[in-house]
N, C-alpha and C. Protein backbone atom coordinates (compact mmCIF):
# COMPACT_ATOMS: atom_id res chain seq x y z
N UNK A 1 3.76 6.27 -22.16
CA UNK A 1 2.51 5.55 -21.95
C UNK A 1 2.69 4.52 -20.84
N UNK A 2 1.84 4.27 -20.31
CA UNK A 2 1.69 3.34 -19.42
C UNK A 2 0.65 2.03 -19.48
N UNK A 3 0.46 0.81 -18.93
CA UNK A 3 -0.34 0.11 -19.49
C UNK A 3 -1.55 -0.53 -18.50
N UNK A 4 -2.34 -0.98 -18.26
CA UNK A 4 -3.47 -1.75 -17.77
C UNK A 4 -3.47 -2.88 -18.86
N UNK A 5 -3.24 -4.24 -17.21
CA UNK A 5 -3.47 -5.63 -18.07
C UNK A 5 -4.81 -6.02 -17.19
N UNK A 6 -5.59 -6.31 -18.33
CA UNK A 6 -6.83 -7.30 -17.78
C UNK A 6 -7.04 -8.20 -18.52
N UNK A 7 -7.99 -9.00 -17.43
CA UNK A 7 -8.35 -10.57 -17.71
C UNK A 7 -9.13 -10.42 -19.01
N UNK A 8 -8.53 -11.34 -20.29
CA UNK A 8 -8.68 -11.23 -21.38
C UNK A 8 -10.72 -11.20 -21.25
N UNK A 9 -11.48 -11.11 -22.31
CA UNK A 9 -12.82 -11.41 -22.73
C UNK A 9 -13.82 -11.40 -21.65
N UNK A 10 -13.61 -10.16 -20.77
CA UNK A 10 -14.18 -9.78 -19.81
C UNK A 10 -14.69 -8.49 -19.96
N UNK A 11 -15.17 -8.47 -20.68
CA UNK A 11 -15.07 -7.06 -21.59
C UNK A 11 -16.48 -6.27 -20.39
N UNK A 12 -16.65 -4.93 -20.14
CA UNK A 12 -17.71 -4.33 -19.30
C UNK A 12 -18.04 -5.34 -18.02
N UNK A 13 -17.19 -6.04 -17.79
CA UNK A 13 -17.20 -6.62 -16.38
C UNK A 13 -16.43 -5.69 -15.27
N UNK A 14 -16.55 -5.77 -14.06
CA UNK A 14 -16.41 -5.04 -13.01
C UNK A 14 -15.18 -5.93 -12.47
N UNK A 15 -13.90 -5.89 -12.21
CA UNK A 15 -13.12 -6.80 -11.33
C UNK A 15 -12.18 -7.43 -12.00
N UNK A 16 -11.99 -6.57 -13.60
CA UNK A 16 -11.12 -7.48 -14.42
C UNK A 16 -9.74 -7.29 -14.77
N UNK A 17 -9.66 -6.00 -13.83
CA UNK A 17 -8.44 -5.62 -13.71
C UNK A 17 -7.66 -6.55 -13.26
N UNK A 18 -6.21 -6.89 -14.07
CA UNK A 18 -5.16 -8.06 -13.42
C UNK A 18 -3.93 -7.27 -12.50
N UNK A 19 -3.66 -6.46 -13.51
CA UNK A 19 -2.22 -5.90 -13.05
C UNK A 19 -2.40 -4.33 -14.02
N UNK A 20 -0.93 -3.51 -13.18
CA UNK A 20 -0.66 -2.51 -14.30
C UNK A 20 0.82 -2.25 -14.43
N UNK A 21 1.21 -1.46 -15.29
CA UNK A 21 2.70 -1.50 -15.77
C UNK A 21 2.90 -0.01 -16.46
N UNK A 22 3.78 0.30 -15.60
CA UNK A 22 4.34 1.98 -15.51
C UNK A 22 5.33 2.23 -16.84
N UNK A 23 6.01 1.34 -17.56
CA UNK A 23 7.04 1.52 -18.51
C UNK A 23 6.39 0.07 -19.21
N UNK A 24 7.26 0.58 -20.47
CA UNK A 24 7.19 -0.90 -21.17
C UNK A 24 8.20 -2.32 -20.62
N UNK A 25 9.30 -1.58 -20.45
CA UNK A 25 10.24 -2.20 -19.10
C UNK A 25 9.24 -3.12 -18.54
N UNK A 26 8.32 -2.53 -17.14
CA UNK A 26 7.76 -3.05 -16.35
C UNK A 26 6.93 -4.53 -17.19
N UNK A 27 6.23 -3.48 -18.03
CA UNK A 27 5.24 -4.71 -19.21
C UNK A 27 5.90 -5.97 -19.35
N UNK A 28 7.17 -5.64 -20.08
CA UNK A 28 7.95 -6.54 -20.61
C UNK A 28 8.50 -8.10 -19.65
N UNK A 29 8.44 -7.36 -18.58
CA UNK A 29 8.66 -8.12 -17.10
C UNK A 29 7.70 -8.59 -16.33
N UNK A 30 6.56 -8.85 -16.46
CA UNK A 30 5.55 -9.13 -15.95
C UNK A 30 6.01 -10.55 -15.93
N UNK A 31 5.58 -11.68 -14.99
CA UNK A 31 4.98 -12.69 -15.07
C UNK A 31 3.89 -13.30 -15.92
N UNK A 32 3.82 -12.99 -17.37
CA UNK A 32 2.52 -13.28 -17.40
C UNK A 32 2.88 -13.50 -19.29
N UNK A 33 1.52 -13.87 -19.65
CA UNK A 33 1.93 -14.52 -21.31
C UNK A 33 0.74 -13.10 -22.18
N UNK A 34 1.50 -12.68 -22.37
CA UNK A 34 0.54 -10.94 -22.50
C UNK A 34 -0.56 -11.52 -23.37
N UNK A 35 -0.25 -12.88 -24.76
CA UNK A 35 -1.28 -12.97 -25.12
C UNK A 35 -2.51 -13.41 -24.54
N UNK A 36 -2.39 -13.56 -23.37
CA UNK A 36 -3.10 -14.06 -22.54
C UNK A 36 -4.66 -12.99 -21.75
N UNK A 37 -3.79 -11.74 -21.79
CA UNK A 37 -4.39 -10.78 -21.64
C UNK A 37 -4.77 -9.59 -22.54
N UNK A 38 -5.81 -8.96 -21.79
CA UNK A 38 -6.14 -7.38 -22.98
C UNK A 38 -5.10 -6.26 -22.57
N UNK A 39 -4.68 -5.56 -23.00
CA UNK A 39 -3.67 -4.52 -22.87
C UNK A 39 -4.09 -3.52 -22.69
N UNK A 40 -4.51 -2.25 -22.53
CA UNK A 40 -4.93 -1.30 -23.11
C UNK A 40 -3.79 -0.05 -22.34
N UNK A 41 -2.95 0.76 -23.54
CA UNK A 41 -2.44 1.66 -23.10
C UNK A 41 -3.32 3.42 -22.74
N UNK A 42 -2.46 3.62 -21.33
CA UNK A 42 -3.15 4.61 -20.80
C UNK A 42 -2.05 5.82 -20.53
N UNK A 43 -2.36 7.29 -20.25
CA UNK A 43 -1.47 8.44 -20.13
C UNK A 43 -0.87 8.05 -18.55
N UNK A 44 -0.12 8.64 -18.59
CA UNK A 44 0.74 8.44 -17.48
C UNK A 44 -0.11 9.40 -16.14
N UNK A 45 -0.58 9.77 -16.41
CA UNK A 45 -1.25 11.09 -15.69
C UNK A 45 -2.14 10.22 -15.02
N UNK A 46 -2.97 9.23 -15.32
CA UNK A 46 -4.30 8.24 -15.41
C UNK A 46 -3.38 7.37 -14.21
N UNK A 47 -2.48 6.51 -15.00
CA UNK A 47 -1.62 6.19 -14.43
C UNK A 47 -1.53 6.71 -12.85
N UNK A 48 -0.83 7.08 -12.73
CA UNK A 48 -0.64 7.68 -11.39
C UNK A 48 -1.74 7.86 -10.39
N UNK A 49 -2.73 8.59 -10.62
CA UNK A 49 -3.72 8.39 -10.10
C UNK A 49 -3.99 6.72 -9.76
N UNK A 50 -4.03 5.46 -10.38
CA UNK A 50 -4.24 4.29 -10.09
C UNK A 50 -3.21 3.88 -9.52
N UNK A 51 -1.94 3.98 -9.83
CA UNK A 51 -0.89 4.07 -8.51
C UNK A 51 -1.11 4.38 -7.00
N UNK A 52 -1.62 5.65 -7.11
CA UNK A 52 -1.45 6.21 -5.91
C UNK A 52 -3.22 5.76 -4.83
N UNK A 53 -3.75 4.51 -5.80
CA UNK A 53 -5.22 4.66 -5.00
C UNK A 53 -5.96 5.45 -4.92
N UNK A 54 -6.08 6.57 -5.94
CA UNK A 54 -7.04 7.67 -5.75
C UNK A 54 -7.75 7.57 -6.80
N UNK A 55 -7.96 6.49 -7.65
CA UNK A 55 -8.44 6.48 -8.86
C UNK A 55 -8.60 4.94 -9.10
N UNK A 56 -10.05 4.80 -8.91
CA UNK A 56 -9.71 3.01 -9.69
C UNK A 56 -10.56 2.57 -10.89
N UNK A 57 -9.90 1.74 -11.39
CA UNK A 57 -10.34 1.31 -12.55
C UNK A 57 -11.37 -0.24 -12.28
N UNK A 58 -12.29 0.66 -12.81
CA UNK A 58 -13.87 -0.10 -12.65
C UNK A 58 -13.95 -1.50 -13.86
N UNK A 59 -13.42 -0.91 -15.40
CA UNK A 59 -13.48 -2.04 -16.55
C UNK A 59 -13.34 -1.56 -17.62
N UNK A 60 -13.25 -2.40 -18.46
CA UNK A 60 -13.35 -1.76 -19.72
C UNK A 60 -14.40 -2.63 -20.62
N UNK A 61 -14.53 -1.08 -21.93
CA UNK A 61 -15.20 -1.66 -23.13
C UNK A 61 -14.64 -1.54 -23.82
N UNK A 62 -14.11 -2.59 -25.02
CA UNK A 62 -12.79 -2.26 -26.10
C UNK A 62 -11.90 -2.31 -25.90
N UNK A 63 -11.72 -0.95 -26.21
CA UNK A 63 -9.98 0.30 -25.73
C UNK A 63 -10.57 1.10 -24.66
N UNK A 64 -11.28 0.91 -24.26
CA UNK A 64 -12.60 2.01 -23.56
C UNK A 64 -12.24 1.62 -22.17
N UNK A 65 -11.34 2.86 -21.19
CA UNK A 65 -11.64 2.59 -19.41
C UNK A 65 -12.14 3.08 -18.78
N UNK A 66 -12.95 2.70 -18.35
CA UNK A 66 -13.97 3.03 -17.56
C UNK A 66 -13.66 3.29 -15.81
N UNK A 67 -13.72 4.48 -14.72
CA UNK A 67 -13.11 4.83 -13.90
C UNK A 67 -13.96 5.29 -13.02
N UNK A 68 -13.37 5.08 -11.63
CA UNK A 68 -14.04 5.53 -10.53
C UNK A 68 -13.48 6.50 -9.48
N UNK A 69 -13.88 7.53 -9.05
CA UNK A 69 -12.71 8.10 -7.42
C UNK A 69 -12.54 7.16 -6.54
N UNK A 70 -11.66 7.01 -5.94
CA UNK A 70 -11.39 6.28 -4.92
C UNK A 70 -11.69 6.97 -3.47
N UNK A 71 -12.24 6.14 -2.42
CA UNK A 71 -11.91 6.89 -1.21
C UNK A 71 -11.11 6.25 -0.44
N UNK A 72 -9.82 6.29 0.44
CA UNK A 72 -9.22 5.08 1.37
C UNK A 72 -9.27 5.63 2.35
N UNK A 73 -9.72 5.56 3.99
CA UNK A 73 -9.41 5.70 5.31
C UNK A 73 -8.91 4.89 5.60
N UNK A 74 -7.98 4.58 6.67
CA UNK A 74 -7.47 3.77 7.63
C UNK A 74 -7.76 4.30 8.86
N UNK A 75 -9.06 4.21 9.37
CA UNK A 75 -9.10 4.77 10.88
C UNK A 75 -8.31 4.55 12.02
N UNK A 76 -7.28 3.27 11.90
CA UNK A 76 -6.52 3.27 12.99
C UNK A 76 -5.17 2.29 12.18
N UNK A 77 -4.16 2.07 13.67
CA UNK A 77 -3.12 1.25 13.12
C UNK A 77 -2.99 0.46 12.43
N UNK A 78 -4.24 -0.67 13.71
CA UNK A 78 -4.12 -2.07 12.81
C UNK A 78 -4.85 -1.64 11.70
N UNK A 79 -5.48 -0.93 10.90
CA UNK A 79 -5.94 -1.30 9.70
C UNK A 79 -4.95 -1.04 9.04
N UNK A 80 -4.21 -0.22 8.92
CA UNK A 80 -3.14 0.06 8.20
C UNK A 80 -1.91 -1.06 8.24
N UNK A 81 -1.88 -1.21 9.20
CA UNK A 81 -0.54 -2.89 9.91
C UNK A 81 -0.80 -3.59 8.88
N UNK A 82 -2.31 -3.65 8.91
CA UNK A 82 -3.23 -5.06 8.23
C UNK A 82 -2.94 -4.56 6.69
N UNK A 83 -3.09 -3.80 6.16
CA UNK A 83 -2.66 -3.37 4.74
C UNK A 83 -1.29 -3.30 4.41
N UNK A 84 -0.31 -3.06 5.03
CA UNK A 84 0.80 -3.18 5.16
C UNK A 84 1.40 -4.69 4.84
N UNK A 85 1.14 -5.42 5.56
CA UNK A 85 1.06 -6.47 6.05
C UNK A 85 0.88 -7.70 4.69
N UNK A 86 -0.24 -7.44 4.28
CA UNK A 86 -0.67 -8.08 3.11
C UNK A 86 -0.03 -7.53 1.87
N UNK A 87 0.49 -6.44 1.90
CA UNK A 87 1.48 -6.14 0.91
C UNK A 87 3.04 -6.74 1.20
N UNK A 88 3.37 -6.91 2.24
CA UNK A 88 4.94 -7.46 2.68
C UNK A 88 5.09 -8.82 2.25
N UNK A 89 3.65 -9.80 2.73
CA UNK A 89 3.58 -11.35 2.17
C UNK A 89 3.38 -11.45 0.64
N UNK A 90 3.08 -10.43 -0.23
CA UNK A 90 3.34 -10.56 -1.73
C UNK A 90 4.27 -10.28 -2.70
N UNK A 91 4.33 -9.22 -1.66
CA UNK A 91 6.40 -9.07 -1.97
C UNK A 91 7.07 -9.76 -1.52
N UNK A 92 7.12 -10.65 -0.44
CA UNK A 92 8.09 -11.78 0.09
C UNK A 92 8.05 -13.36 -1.60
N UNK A 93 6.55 -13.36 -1.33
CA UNK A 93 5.98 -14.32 -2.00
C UNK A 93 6.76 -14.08 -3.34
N UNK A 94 6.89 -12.97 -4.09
CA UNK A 94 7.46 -12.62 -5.75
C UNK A 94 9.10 -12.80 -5.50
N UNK A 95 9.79 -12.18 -4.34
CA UNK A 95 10.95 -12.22 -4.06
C UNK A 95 11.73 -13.75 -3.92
N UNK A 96 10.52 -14.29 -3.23
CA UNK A 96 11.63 -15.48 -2.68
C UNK A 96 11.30 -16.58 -4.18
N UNK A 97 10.46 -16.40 -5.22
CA UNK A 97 9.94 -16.96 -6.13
C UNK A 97 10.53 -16.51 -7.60
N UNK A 98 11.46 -15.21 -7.49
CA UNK A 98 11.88 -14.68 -8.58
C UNK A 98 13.12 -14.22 -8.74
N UNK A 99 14.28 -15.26 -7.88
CA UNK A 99 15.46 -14.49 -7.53
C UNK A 99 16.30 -14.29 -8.77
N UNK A 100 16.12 -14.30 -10.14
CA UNK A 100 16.87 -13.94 -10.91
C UNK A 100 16.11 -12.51 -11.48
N UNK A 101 14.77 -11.91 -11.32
CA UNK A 101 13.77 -11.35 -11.84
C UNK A 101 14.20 -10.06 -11.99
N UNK A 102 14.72 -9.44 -13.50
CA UNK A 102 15.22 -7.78 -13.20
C UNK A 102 14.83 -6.59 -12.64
N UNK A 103 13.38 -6.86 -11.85
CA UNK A 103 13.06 -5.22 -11.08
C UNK A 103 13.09 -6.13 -9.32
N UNK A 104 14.16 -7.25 -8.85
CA UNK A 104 14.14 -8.23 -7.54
C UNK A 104 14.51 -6.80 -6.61
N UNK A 105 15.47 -5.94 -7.32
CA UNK A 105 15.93 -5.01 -6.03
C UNK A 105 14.87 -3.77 -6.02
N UNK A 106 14.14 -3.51 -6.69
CA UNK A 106 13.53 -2.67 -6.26
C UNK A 106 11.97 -3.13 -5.56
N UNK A 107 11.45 -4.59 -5.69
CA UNK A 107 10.57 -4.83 -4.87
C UNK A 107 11.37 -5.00 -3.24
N UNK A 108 12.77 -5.80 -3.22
CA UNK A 108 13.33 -5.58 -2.17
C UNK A 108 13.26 -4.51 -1.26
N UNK A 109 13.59 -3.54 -2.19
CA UNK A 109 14.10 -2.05 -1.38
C UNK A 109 12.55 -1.68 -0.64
N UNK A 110 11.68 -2.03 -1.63
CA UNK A 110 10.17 -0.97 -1.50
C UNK A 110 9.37 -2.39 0.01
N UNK A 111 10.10 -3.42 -0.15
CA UNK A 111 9.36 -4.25 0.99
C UNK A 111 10.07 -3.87 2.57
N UNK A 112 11.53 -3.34 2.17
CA UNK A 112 12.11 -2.68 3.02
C UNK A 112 11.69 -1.59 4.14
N UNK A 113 11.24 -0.82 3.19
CA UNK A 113 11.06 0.54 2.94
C UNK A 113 9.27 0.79 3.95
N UNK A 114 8.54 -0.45 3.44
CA UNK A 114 6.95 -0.69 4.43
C UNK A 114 7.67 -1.47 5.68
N UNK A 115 8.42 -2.17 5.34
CA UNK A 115 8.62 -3.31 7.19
C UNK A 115 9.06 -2.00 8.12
N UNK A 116 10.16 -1.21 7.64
CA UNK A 116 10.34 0.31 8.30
C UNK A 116 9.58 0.84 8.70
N UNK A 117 7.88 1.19 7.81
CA UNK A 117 7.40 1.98 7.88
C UNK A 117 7.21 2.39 9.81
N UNK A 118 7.24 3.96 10.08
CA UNK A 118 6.45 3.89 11.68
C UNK A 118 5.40 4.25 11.42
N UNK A 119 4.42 3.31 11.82
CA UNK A 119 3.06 3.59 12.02
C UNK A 119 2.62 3.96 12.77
N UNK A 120 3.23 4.39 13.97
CA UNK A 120 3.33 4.77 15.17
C UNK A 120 3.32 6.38 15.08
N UNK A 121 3.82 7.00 13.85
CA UNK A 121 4.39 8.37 13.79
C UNK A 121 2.93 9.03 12.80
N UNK A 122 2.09 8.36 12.23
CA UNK A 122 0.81 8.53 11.53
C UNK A 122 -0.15 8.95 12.15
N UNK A 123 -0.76 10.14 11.91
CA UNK A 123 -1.90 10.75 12.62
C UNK A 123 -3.63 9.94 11.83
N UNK A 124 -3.94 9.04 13.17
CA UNK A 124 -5.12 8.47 12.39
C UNK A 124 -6.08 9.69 13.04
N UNK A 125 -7.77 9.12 11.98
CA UNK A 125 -7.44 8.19 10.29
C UNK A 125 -6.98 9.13 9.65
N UNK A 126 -6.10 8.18 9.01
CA UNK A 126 -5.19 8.40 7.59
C UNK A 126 -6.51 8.47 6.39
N UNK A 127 -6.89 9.73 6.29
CA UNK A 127 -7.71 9.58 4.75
C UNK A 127 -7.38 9.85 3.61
N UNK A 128 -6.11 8.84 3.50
CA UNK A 128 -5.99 8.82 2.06
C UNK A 128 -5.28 7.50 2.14
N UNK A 129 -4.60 6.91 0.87
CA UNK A 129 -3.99 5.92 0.74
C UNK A 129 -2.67 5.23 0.97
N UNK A 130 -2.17 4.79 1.56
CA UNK A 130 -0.92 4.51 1.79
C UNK A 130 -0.11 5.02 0.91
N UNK A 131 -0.09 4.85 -0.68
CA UNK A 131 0.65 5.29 -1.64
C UNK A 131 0.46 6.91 -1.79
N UNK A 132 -0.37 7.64 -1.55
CA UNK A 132 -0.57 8.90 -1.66
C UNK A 132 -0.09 9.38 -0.24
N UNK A 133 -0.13 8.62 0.45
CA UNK A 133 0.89 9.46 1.84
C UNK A 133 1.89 9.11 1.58
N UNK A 134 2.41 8.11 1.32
CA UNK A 134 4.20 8.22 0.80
C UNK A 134 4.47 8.97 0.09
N UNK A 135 3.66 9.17 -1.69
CA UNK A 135 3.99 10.22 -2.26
C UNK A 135 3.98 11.16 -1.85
N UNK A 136 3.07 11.74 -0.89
CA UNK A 136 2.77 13.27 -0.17
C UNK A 136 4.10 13.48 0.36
N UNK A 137 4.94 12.52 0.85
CA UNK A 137 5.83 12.21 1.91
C UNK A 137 7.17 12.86 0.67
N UNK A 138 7.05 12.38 -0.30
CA UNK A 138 8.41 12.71 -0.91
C UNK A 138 9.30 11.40 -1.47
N UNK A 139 8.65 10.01 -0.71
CA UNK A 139 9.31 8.63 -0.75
C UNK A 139 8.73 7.96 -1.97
N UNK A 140 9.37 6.97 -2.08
CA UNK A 140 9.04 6.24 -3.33
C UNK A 140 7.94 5.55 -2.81
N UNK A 141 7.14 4.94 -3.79
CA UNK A 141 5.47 4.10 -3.73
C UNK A 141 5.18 3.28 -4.66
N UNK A 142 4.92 2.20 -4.58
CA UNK A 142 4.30 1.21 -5.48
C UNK A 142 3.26 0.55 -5.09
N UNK A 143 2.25 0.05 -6.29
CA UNK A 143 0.83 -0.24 -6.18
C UNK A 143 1.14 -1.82 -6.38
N UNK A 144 -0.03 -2.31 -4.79
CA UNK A 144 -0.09 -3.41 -5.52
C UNK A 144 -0.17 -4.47 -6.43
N UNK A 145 -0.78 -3.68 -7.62
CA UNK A 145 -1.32 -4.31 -8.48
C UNK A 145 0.41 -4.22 -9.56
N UNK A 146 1.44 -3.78 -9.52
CA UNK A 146 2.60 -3.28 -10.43
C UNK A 146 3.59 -4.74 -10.08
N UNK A 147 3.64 -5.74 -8.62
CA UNK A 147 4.21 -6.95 -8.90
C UNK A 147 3.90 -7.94 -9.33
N UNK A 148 5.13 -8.09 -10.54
CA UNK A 148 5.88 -8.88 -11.39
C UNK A 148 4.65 -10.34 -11.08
């Protein structure tokens, strides 16, 4: 199972998604005071799809998630730079803020892994999501919404 944390008593609101968490591992490691939030466990299958940006989660009612298709283009570099980009300063931001934190080397590796990226070697537009072209790619991928 996998989990979706949202902003507690927001119940059929649009935007209340906080974070999500691939293992209980991940859960367990969050930054965050779980009673603080609603939990709701989801299939891994669901999962992935919200990983990879092709699937987003609109809200919930209850236990109830409520879901949307995603579409992502990046018609050119800089939009992608620019997405890139804003993912590197939140991984810097968790890294330089969490140096004892047990998943530090794998946000390392994965902030690595985008400063690398060639964007240069990408046939725009890219219509799909950064995380679904890495996965397409064969490379590892993580969603913004999965740091700590």
């Amino acid at each position: 199972m996998a989990y979706l944390i949202f902003n507690k008593g927001l119940d059929n609101l649009e935007g209340s998604l906080y974070s999500i968490a691939e293992t209980q591992s991940d859960l367990d490691n969050l930054n965050i005071i779980k009673t603080d939030y609603k939990i709701i466990e989801i299939n891994i299958d669901d999962f992935n799809l919200i990983k990879k940006n092709t699937k987003n989660v609109l809200k919930y009612i209850n236990n109830e998630v409520f879901y949307s298709d995603s579409q992502v283009t990046f018609e050119n570099k800089i939009q992608l730079k620019n997405y890139v980009n804003s993912f590197l300063i939140k991984i810097k931001k968790f890294t330089e803020n969490n140096s004892n934190h047990p998943h530090l080397s794998k946000w390392n590796n994965y902030y690595n892994q985008l400063d690398n990226l060639d964007l240069n070697s990408i046939n725009y537009p890219l219509n799909k999501s950064l995380e679904q072209y890495l996965s397409d790619l064969g490379q590892p991928f993580l969603n913004i919404l999965q740091i700590p």
